[in-house]
PDB file of N, CA and C in Angstrom:
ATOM      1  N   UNK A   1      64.106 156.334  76.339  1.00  0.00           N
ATOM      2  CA  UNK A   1      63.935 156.239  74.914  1.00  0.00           C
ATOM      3  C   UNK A   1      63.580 157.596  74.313  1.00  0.00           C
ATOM      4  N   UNK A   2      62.404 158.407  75.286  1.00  0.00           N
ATOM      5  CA  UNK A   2      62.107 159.309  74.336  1.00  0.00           C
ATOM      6  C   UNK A   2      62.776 161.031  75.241  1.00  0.00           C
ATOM      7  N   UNK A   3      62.636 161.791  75.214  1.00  0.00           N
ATOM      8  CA  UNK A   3      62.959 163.098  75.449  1.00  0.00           C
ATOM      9  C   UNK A   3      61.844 163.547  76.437  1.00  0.00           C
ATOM     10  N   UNK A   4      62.164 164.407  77.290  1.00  0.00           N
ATOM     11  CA  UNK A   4      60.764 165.147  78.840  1.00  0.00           C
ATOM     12  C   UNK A   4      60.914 166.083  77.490  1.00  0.00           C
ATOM     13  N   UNK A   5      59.411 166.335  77.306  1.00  0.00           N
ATOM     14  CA  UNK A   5      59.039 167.399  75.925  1.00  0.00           C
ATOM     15  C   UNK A   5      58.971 169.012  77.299  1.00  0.00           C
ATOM     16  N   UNK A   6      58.717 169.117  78.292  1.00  0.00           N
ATOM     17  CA  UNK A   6      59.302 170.124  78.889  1.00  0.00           C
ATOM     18  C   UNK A   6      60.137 170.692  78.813  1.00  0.00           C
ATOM     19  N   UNK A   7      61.430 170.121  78.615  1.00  0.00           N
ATOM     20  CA  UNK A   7      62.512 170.500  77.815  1.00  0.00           C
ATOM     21  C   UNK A   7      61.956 171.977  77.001  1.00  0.00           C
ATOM     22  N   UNK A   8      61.873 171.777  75.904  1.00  0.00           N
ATOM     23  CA  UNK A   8      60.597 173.012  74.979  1.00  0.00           C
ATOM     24  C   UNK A   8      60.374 173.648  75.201  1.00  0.00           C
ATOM     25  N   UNK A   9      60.434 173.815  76.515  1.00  0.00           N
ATOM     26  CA  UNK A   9      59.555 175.171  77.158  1.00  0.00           C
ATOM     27  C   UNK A   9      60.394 175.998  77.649  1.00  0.00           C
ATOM     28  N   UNK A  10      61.768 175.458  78.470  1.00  0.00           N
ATOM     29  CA  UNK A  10      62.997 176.184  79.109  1.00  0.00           C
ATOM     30  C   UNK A  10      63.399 177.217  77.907  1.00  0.00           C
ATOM     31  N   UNK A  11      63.563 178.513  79.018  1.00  0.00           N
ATOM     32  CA  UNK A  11      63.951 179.753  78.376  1.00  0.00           C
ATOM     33  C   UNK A  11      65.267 179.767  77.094  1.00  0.00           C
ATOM     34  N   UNK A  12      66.402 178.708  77.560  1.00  0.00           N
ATOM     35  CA  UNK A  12      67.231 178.622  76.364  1.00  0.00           C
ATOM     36  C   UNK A  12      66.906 178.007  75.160  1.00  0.00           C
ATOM     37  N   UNK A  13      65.756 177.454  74.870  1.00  0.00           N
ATOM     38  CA  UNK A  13      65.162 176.516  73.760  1.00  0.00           C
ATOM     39  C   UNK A  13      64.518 177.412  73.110  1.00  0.00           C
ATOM     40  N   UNK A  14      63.649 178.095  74.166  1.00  0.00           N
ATOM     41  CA  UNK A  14      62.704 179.796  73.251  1.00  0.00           C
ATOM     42  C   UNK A  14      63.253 180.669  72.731  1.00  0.00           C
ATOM     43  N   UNK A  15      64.557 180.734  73.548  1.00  0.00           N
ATOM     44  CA  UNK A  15      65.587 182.329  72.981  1.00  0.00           C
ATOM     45  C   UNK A  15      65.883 181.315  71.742  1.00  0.00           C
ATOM     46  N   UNK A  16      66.711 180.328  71.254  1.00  0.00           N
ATOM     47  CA  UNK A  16      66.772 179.407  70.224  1.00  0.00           C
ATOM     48  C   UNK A  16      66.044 179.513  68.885  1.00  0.00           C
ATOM     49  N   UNK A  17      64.818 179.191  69.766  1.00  0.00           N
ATOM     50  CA  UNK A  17      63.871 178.870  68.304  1.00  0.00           C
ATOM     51  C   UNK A  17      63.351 180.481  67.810  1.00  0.00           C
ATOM     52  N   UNK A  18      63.433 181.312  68.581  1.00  0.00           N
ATOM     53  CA  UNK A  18      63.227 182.671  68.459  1.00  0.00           C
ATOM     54  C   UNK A  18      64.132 183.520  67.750  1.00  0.00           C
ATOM     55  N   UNK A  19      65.294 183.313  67.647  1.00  0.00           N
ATOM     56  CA  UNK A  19      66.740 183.255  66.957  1.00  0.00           C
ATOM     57  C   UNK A  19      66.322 182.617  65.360  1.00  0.00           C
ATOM     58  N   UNK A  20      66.128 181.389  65.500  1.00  0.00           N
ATOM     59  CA  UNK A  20      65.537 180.800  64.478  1.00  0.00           C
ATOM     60  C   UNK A  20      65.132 181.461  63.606  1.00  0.00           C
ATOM     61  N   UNK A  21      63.454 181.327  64.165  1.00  0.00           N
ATOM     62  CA  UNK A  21      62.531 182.224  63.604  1.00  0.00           C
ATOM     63  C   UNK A  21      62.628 183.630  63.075  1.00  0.00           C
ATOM     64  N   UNK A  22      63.754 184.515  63.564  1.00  0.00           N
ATOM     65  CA  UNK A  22      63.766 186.187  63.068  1.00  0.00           C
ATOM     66  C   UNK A  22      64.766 185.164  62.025  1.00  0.00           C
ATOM     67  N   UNK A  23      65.851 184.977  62.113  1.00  0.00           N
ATOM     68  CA  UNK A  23      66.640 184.068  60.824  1.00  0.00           C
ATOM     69  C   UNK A  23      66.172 184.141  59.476  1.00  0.00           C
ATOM     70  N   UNK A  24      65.401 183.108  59.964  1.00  0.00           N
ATOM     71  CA  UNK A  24      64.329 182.477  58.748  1.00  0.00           C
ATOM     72  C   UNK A  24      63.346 184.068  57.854  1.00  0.00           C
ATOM     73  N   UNK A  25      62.968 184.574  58.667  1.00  0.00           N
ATOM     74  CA  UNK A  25      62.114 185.174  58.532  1.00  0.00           C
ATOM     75  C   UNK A  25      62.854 186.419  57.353  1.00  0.00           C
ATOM     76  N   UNK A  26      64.291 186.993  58.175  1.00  0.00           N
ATOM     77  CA  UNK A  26      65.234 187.652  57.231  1.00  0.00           C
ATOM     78  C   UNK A  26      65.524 187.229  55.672  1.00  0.00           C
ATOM     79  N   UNK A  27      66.045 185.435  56.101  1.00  0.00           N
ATOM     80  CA  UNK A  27      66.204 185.383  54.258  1.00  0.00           C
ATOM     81  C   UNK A  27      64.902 185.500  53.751  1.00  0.00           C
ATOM     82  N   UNK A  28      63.176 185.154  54.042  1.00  0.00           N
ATOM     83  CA  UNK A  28      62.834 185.138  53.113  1.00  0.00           C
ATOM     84  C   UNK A  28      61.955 186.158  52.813  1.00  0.00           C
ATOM     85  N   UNK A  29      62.435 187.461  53.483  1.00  0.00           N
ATOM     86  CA  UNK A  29      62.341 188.822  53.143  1.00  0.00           C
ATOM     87  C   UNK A  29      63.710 189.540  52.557  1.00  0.00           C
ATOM     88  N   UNK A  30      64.423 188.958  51.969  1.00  0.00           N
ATOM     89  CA  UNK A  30      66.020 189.423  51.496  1.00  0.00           C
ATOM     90  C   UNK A  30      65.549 189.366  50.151  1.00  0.00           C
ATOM     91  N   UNK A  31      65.865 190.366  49.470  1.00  0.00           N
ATOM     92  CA  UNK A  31      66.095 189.874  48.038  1.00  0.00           C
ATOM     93  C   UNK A  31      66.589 188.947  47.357  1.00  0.00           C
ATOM     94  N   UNK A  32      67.748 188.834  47.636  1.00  0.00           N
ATOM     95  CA  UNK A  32      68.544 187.586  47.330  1.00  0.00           C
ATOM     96  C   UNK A  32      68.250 186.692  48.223  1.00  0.00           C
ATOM     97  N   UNK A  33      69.745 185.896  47.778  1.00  0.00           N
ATOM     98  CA  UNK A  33      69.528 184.326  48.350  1.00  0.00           C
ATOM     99  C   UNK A  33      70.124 184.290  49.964  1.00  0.00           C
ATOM    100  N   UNK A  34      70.244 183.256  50.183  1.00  0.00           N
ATOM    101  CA  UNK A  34      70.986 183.046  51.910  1.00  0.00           C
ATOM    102  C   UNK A  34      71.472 181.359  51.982  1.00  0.00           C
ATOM    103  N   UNK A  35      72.279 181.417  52.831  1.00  0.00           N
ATOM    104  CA  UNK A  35      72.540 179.910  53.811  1.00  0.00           C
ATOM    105  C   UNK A  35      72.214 180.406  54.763  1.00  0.00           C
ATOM    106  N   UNK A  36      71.324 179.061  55.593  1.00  0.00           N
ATOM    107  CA  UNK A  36      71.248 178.856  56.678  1.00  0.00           C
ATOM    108  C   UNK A  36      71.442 177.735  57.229  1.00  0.00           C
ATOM    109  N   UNK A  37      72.704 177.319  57.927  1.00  0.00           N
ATOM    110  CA  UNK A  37      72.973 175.784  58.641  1.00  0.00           C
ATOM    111  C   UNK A  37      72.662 176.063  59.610  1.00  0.00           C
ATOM    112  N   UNK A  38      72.366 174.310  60.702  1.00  0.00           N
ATOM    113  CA  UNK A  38      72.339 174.573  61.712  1.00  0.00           C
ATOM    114  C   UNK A  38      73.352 173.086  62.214  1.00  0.00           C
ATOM    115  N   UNK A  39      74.260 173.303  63.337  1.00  0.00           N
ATOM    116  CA  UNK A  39      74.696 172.285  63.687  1.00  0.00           C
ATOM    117  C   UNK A  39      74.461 171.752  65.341  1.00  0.00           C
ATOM    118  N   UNK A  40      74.231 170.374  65.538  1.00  0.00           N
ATOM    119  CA  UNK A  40      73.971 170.123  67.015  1.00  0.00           C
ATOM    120  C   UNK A  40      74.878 169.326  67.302  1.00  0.00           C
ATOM    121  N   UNK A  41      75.154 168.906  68.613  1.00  0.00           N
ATOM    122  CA  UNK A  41      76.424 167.942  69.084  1.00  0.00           C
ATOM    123  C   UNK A  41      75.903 167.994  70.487  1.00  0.00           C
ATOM    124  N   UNK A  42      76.019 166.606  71.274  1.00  0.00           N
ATOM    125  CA  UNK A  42      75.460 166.460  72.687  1.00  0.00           C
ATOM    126  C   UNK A  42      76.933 166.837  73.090  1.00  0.00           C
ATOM    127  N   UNK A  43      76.707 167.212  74.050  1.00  0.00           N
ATOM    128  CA  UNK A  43      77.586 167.517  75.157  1.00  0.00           C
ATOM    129  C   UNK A  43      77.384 167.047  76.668  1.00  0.00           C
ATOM    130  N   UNK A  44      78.427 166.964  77.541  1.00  0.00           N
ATOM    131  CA  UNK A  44      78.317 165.956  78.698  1.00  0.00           C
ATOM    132  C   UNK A  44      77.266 166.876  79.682  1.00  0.00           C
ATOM    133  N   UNK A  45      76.607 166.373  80.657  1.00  0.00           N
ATOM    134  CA  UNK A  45      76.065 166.351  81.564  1.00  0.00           C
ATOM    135  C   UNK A  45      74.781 166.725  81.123  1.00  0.00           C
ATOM    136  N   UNK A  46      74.120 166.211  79.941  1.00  0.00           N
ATOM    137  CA  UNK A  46      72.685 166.428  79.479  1.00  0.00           C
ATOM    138  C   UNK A  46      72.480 167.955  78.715  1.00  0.00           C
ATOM    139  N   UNK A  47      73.448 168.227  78.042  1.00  0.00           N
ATOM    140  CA  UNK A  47      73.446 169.404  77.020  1.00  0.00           C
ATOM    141  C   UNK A  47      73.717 169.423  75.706  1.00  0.00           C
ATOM    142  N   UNK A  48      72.816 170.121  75.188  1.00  0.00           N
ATOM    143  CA  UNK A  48      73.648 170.050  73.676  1.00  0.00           C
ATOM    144  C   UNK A  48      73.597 171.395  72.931  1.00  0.00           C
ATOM    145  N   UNK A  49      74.968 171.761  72.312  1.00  0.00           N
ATOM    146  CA  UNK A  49      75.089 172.639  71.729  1.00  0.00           C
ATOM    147  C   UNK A  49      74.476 172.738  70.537  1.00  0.00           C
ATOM    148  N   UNK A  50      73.895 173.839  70.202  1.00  0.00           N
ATOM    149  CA  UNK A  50      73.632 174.407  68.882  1.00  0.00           C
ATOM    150  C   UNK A  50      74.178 175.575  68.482  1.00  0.00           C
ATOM    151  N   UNK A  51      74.673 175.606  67.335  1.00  0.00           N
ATOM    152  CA  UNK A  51      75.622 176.633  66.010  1.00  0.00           C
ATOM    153  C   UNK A  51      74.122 176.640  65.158  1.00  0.00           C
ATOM    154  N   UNK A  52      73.905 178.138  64.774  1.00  0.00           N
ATOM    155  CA  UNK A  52      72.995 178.602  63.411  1.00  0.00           C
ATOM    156  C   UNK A  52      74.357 179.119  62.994  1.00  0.00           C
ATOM    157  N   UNK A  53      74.521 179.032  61.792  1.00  0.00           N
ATOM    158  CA  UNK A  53      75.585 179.887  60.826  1.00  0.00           C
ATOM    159  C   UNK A  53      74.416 180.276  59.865  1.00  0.00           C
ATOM    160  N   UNK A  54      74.802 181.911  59.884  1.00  0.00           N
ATOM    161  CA  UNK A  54      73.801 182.871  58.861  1.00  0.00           C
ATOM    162  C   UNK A  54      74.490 183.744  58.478  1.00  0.00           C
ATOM    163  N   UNK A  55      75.278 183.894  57.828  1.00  0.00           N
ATOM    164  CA  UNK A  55      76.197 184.994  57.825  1.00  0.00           C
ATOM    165  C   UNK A  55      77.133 185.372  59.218  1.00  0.00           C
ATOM    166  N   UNK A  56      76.316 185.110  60.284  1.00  0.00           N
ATOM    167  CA  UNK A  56      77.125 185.085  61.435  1.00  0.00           C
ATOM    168  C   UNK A  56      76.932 183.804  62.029  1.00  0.00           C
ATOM    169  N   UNK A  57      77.408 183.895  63.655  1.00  0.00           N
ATOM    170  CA  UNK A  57      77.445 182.440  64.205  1.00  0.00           C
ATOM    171  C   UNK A  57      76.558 182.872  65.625  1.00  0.00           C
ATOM    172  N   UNK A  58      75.424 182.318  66.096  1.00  0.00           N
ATOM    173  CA  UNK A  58      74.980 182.007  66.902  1.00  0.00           C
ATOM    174  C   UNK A  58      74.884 180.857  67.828  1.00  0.00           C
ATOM    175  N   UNK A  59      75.403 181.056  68.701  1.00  0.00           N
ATOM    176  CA  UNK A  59      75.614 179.383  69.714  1.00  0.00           C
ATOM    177  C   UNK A  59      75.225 179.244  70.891  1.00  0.00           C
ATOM    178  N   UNK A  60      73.967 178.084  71.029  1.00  0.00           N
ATOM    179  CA  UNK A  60      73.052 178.155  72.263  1.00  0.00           C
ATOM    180  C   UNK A  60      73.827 176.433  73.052  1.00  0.00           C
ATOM    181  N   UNK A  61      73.653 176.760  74.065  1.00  0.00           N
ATOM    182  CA  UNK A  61      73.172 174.978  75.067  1.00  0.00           C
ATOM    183  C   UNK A  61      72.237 175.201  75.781  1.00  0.00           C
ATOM    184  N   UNK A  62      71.575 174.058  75.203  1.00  0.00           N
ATOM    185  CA  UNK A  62      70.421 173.511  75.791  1.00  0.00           C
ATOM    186  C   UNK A  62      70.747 172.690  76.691  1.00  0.00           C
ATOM    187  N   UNK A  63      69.574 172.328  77.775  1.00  0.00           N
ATOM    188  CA  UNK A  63      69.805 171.050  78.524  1.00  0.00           C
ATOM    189  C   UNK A  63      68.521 170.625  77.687  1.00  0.00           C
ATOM    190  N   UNK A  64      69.002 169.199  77.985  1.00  0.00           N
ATOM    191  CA  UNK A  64      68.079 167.828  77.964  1.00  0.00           C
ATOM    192  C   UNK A  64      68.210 166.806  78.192  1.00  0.00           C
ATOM    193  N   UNK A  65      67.192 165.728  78.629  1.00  0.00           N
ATOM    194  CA  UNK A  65      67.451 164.952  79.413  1.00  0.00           C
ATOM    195  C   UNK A  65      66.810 163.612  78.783  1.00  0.00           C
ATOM    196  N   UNK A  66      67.512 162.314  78.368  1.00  0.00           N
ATOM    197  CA  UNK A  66      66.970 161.361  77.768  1.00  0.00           C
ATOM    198  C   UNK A  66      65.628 160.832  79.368  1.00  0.00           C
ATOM    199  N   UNK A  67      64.939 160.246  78.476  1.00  0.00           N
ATOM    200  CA  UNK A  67      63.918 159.417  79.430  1.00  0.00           C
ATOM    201  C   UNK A  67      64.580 158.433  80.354  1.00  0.00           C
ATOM    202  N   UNK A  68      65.742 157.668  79.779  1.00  0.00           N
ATOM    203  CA  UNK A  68      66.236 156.423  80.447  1.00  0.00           C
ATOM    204  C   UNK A  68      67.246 156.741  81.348  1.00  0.00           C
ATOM    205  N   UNK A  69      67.764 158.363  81.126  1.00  0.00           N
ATOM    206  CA  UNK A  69      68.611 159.161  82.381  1.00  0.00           C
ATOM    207  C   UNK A  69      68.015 159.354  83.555  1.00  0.00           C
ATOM    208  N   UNK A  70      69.144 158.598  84.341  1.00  0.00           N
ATOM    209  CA  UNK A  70      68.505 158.535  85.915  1.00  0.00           C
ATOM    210  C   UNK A  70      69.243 160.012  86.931  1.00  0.00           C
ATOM    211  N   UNK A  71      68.225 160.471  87.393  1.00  0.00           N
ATOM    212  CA  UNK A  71      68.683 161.824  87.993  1.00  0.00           C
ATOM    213  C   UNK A  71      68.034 162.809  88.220  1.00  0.00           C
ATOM    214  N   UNK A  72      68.174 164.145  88.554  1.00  0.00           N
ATOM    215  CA  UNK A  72      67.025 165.157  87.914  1.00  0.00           C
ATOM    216  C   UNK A  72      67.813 165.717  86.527  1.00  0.00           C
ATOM    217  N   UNK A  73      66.941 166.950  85.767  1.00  0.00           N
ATOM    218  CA  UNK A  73      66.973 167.984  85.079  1.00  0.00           C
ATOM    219  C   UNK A  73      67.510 168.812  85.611  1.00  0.00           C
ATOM    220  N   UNK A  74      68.735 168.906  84.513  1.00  0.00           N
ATOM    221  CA  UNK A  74      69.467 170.351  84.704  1.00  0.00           C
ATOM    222  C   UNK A  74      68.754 171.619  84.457  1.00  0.00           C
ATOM    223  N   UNK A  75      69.697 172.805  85.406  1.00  0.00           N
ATOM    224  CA  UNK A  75      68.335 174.061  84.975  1.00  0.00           C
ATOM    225  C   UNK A  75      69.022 174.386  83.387  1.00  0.00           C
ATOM    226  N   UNK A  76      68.125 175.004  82.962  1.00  0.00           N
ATOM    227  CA  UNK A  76      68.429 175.566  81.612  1.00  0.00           C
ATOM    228  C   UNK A  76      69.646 176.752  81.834  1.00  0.00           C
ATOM    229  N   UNK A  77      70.319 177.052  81.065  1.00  0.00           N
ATOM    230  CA  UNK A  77      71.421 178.124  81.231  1.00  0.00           C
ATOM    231  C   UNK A  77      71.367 178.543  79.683  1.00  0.00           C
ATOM    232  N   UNK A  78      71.686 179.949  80.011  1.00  0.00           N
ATOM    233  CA  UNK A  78      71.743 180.839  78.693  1.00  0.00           C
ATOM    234  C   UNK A  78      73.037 181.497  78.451  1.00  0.00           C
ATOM    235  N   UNK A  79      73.589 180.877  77.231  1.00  0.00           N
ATOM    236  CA  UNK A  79      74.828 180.836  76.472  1.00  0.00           C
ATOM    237  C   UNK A  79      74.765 181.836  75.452  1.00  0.00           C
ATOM    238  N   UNK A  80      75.295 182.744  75.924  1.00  0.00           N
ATOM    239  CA  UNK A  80      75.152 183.866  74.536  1.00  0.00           C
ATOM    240  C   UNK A  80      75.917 183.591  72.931  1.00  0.00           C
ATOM    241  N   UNK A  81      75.221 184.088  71.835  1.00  0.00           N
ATOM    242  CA  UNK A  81      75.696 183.800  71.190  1.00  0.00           C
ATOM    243  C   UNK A  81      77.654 184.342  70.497  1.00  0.00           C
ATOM    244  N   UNK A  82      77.878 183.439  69.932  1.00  0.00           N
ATOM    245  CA  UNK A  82      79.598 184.169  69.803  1.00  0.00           C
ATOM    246  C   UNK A  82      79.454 184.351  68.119  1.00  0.00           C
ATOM    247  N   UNK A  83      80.763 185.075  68.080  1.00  0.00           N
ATOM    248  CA  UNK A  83      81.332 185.642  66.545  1.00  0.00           C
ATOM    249  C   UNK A  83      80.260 187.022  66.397  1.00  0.00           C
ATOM    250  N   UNK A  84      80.699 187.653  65.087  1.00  0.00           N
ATOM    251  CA  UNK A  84      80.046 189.096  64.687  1.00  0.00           C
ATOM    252  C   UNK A  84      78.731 189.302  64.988  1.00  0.00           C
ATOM    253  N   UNK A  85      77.749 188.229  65.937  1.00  0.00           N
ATOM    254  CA  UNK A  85      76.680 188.026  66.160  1.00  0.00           C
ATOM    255  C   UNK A  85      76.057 187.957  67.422  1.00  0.00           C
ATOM    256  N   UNK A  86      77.179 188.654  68.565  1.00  0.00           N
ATOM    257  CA  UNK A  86      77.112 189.046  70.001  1.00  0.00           C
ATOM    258  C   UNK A  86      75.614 190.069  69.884  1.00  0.00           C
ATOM    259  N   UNK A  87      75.353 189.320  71.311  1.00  0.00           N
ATOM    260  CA  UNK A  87      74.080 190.288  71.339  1.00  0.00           C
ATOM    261  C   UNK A  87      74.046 190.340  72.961  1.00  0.00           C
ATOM    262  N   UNK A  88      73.673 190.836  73.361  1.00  0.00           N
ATOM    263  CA  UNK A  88      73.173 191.694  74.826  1.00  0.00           C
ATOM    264  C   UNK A  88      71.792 191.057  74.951  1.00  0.00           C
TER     265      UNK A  88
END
């Protein structure tokens, strides 16, 4: 039913929310205005993609693992982001 909140802690969720966070932090030090979307979609074997669109495109997978999934936890893997927004 519910989500292993460990999850949270794996290195691709931090690079994520860390991504996020400088994001956020840009528009609301910009003069002007901004979009910021974010899109998610599960993907097979306990992953789900995330898209930030900010002017560019950043795209992470996460693993995660429902509670009622029988198995172990996938390791986390780090998906660099694509479009004008490649980073090293």
């Amino acid at each position: 039913m519910g989500v292993d909140r460990k999850i949270l802690d794996s290195h691709a969720v931090k690079r994520l929310k860390t991504r996020l966070n400088a994001l956020l932090d840009e528009y609301l030090l910009h003069d002007g205005w901004g979009h910021l979307e974010m899109d998610m979609k599960i993907l097979s074997r306990h992953q789900k993609e995330v898209v930030i669109r900010a002017g560019r495109e950043y795209r992470f997978v996460v693993d995660f693992q429902n509670a009622q999934a029988a198995g172990t936890a996938v390791q986390s893997q780090n998906v660099a982001p694509f479009g004008k927004g490649n980073e090293t």
